[in-house]
Protein backbone atom coordinates (compact mmCIF):
# COMPACT_ATOMS: atom_id res chain seq x y z
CA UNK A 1 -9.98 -2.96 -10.14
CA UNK A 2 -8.00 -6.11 -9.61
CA UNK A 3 -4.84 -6.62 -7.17
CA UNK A 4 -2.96 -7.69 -10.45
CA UNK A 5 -3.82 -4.54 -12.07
CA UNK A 6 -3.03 -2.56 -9.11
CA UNK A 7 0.73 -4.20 -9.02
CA UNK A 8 1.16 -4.15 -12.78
CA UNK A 9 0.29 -0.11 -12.96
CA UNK A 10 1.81 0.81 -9.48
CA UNK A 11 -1.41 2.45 -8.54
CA UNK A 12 -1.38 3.88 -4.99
CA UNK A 13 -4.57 5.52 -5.33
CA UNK A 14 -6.25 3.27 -2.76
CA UNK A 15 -3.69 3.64 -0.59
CA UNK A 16 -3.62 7.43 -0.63
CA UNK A 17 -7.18 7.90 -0.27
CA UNK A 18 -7.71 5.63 2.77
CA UNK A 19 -4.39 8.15 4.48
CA UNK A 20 -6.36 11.19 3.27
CA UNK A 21 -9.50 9.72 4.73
CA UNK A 22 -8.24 9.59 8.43
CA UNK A 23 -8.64 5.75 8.90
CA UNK A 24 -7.43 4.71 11.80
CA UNK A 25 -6.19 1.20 10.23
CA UNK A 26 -5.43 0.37 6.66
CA UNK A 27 -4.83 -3.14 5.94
CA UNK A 28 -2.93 -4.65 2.84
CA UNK A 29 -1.42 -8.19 1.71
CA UNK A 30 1.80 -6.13 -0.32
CA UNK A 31 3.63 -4.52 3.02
CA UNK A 32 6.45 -6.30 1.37
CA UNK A 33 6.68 -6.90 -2.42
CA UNK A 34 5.16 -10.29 -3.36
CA UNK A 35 7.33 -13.04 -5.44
CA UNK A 36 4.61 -14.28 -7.31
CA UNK A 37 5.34 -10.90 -10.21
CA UNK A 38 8.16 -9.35 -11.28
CA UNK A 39 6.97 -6.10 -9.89
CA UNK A 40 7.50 -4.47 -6.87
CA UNK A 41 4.68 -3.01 -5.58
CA UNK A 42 4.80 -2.71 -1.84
CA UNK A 43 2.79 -0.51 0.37
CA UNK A 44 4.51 1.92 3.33
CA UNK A 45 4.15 4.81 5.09
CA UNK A 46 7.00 7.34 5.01
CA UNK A 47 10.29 6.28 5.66
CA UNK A 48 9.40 2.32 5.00
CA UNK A 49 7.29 1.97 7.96
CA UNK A 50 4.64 -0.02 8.86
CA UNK A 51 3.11 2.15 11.28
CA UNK A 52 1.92 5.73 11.72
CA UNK A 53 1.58 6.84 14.84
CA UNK A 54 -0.28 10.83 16.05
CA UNK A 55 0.29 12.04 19.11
């Protein structure tokens, strides 16, 4: 599966499954939505933030 595709469906699958999976970093080039489509895909945690901390 390509980025492109990714932004063009909305597709948070990725991004769900590497929450799900515990990881204790998830990395990702679309923390803000990129200018270079007309789509908006962006990736955040709850609330719009970039971090998720467990105590």
């Amino acid at each position: 599966m390509t980025a492109i595709f990714i932004i063009k469906s909305n597709d948070y699958t990725r991004f769900e499954k590497a929450k799900a999976s515990s990881a204790q970093v998830i990395s990702t080039d679309y923390y803000i939505p990129t200018k270079l489509y007309k789509y908006s895909f962006k990736v955040s945690f709850k609330g719009n933030n970039y971090e998720k901390i467990k105590k």
